[in-house]
N, C-alpha and C. Protein backbone atom coordinates (compact mmCIF):
# COMPACT_ATOMS: atom_id res chain seq x y z
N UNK A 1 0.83 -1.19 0.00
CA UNK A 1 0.00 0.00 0.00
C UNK A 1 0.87 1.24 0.00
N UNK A 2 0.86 2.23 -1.02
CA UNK A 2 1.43 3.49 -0.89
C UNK A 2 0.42 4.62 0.23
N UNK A 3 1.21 5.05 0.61
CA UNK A 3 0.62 6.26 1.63
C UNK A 3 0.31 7.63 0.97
N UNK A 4 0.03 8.15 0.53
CA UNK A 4 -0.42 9.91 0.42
C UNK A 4 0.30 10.66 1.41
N UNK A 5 1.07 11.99 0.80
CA UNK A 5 1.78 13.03 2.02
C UNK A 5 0.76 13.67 2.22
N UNK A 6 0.67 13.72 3.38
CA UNK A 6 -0.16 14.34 4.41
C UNK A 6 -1.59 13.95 4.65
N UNK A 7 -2.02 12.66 4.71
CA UNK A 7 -2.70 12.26 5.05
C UNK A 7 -2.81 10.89 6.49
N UNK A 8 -2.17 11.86 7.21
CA UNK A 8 -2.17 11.45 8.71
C UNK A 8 -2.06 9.61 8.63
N UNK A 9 -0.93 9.18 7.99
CA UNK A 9 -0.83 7.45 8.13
C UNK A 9 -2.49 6.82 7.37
N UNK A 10 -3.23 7.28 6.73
CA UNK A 10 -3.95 6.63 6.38
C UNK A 10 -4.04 6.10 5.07
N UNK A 11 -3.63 4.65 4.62
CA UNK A 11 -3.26 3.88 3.32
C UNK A 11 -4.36 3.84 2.98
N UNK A 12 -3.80 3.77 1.39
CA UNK A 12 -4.32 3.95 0.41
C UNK A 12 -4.15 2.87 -0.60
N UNK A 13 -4.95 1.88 -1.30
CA UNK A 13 -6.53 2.06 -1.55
C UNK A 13 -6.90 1.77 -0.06
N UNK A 14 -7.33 1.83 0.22
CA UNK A 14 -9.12 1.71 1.52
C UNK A 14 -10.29 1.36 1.24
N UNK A 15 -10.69 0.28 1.60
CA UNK A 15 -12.23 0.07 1.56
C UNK A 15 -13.31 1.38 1.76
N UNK A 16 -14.61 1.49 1.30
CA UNK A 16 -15.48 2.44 1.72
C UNK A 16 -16.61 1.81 1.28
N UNK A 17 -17.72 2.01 1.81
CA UNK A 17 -19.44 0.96 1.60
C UNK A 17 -20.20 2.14 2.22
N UNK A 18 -20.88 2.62 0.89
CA UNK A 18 -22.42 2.83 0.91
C UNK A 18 -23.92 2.28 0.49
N UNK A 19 -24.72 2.46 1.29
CA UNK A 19 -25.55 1.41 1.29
C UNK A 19 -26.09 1.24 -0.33
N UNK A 20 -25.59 2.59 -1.32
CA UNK A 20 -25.78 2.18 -2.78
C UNK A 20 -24.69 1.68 -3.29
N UNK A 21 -23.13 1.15 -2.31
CA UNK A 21 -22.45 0.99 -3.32
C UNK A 21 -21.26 1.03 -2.54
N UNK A 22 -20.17 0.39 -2.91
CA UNK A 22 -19.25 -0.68 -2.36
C UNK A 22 -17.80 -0.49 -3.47
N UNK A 23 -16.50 0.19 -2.77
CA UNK A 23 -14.98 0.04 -3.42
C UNK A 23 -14.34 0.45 -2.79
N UNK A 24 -12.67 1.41 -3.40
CA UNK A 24 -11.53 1.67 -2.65
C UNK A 24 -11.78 2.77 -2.46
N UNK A 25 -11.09 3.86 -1.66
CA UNK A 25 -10.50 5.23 -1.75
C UNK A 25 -9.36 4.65 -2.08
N UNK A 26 -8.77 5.19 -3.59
CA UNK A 26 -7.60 5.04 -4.33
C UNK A 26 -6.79 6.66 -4.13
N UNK A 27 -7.15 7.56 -3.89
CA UNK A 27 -6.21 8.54 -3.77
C UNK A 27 -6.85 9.33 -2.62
N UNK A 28 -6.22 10.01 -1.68
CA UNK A 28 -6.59 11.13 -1.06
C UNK A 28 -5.19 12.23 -0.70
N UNK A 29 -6.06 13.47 -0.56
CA UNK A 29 -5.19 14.31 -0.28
C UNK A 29 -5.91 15.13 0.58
N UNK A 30 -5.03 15.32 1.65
CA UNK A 30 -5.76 16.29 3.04
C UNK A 30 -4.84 17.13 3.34
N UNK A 31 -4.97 18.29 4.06
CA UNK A 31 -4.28 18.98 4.82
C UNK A 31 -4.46 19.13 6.29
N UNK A 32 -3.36 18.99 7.66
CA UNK A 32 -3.56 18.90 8.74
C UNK A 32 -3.84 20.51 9.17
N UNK A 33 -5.01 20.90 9.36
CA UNK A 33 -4.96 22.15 9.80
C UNK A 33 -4.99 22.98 11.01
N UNK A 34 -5.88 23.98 11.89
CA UNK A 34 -5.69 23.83 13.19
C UNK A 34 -6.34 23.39 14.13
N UNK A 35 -7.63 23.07 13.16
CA UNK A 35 -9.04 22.51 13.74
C UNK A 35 -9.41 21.43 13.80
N UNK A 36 -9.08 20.78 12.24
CA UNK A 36 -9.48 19.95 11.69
C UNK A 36 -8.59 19.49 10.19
N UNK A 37 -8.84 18.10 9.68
CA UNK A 37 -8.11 17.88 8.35
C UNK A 37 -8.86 17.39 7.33
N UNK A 38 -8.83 18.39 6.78
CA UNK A 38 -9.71 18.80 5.69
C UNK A 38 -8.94 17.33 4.22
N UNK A 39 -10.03 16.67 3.56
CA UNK A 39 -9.56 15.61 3.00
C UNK A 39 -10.45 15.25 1.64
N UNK A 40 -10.12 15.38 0.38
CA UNK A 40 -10.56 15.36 -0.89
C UNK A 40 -10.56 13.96 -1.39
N UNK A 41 -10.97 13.17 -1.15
CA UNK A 41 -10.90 11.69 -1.49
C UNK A 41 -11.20 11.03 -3.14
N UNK A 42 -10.54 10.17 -3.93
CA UNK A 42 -11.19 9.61 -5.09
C UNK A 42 -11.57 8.25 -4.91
N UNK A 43 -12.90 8.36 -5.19
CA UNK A 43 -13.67 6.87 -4.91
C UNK A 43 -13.87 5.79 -5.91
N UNK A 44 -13.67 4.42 -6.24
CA UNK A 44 -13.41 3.84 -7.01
C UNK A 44 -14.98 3.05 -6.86
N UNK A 45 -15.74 2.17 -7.03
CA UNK A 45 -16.36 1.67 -7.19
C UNK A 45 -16.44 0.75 -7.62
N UNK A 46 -16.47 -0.61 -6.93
CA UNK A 46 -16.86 -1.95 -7.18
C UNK A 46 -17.57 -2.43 -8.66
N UNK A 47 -17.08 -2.30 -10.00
CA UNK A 47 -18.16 -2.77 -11.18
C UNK A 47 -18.01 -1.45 -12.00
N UNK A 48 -16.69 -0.41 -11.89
CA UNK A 48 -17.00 0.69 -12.54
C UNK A 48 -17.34 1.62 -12.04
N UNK A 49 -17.26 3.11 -12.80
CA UNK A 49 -17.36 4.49 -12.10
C UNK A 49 -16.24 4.85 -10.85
N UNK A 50 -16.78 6.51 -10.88
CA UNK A 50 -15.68 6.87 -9.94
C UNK A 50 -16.67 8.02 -9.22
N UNK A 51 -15.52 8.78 -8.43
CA UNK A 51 -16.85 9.71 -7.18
C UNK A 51 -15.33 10.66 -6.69
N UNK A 52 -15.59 11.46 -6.24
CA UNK A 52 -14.93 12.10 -5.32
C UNK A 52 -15.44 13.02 -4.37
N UNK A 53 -15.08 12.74 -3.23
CA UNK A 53 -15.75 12.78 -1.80
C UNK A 53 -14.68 14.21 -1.22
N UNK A 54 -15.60 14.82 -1.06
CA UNK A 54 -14.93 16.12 0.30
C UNK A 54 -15.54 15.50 1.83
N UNK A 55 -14.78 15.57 2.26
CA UNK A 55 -14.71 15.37 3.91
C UNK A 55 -13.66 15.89 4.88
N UNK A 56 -14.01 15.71 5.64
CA UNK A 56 -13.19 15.69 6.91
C UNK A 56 -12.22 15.10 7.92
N UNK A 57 -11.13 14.92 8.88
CA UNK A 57 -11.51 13.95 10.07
C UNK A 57 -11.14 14.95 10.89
N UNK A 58 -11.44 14.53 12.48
CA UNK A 58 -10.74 15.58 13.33
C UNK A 58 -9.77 14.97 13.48
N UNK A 59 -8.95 15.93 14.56
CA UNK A 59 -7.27 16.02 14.49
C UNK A 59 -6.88 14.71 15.24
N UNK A 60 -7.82 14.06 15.59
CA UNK A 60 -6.99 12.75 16.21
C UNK A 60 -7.90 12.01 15.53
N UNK A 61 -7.93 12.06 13.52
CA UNK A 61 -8.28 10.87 13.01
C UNK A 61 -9.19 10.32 12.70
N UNK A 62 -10.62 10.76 13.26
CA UNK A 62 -11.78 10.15 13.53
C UNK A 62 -12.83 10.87 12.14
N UNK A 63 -13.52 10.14 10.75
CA UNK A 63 -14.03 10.82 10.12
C UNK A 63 -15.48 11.39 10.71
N UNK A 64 -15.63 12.51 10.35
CA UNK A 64 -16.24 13.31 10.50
C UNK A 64 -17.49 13.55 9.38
N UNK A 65 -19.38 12.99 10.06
CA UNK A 65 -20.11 13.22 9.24
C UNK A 65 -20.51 14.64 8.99
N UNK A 66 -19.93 15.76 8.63
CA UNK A 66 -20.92 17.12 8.46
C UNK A 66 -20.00 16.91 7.15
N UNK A 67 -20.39 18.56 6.85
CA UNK A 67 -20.35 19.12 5.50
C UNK A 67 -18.44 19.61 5.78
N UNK A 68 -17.43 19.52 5.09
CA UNK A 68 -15.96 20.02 4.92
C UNK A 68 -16.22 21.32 4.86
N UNK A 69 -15.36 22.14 5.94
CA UNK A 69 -15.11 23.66 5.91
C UNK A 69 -14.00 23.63 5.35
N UNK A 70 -13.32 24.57 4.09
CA UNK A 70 -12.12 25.02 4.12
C UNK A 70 -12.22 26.20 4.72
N UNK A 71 -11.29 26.66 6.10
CA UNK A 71 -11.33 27.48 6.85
C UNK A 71 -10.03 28.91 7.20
N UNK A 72 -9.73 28.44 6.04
CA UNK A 72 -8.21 29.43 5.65
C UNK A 72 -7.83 28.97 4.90
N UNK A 73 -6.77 30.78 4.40
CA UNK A 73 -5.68 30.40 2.84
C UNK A 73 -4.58 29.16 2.97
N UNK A 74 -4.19 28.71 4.61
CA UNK A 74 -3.69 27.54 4.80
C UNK A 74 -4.08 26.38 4.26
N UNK A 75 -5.41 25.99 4.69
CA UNK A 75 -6.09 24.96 4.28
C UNK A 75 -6.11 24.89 2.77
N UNK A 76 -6.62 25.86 1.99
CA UNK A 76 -6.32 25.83 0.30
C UNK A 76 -5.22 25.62 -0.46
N UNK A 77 -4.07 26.26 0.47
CA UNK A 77 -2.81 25.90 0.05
C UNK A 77 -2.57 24.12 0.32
N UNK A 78 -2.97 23.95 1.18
CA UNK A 78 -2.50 22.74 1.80
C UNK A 78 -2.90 21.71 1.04
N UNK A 79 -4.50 21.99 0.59
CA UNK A 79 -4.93 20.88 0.23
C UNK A 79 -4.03 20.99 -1.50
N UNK A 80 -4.00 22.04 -2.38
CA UNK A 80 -3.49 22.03 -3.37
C UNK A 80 -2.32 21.29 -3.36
N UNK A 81 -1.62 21.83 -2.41
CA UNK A 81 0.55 20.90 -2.79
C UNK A 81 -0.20 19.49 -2.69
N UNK A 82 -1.26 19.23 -1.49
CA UNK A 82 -1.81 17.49 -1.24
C UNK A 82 -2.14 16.97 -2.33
N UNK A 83 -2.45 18.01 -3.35
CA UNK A 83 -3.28 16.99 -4.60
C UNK A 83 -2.08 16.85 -5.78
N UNK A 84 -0.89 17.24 -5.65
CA UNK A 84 -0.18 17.29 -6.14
C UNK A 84 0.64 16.13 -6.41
N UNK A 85 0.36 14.63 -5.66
CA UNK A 85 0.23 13.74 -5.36
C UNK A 85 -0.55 12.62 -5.52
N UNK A 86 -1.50 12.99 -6.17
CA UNK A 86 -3.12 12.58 -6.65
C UNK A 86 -3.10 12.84 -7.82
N UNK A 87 -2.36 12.25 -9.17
CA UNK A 87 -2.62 12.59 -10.13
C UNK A 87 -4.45 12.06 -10.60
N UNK A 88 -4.90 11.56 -10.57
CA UNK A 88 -6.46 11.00 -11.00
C UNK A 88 -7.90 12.13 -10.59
N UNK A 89 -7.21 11.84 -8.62
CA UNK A 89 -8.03 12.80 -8.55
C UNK A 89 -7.90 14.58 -8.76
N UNK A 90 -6.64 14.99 -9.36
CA UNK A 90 -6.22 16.42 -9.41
C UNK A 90 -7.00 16.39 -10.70
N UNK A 91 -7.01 15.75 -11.86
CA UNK A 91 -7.74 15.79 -12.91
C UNK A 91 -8.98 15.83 -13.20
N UNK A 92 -9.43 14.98 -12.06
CA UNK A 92 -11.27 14.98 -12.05
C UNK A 92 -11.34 16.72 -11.61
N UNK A 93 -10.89 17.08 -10.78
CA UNK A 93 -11.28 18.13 -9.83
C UNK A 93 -10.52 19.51 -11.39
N UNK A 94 -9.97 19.17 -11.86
CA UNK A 94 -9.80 20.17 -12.83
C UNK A 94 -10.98 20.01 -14.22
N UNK A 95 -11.51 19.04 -14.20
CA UNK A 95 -12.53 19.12 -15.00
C UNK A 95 -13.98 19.95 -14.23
N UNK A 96 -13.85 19.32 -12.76
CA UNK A 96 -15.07 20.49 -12.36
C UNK A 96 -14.62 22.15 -12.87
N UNK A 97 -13.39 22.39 -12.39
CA UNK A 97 -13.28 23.50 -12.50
C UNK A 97 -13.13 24.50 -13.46
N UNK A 98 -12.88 23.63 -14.94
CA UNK A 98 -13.10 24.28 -16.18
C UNK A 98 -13.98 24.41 -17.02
């Protein structure tokens, strides 16, 4: 398993199961910030397709169900160099954005 920089020891691929649907997290990129670590995930899917997930965990690890705050120019920076690392998911996320 390769690791992701800066994603607090958590390997990569990873299982993930929703009750519509079942695969890896194949890439993530987070930034440790002062609150919280903000974390852009790419989701693979069991049979095809893909997803990418904004979330959270708090600072000792634990994911977090609300909505992802980016809460400073830290955090934006952070997460950017993080995706820098993520070639798959830096691409999806540049297609939202163009």
């Amino acid at each position: 398993m390769r690791r992701n920089a800066g994603a607090k020891g958590r390997p990569v691929p990873r299982p993930f199961e929703f009750h519509w649907g079942k695969g890896q997290i194949t890439e993530e990129a987070s930034f440790t910030g002062e609150y919280t670590e903000p974390a852009i995930q790419l989701l693979e899917y069991e049979g095809g397709g893909q997803g990418i997930r904004f979330c959270y965990y708090s600072l000792d690890g634990r994911f977090q169900r609300s909505p992802m705050m980016i809460d400073s120019e830290d955090s934006l920076e952070g997460l950017r160099a993080a995706l820098e690392s993520t070639p798959k998911l830096r691409a999806l996320i540049k297609k939202l954005s163009s």
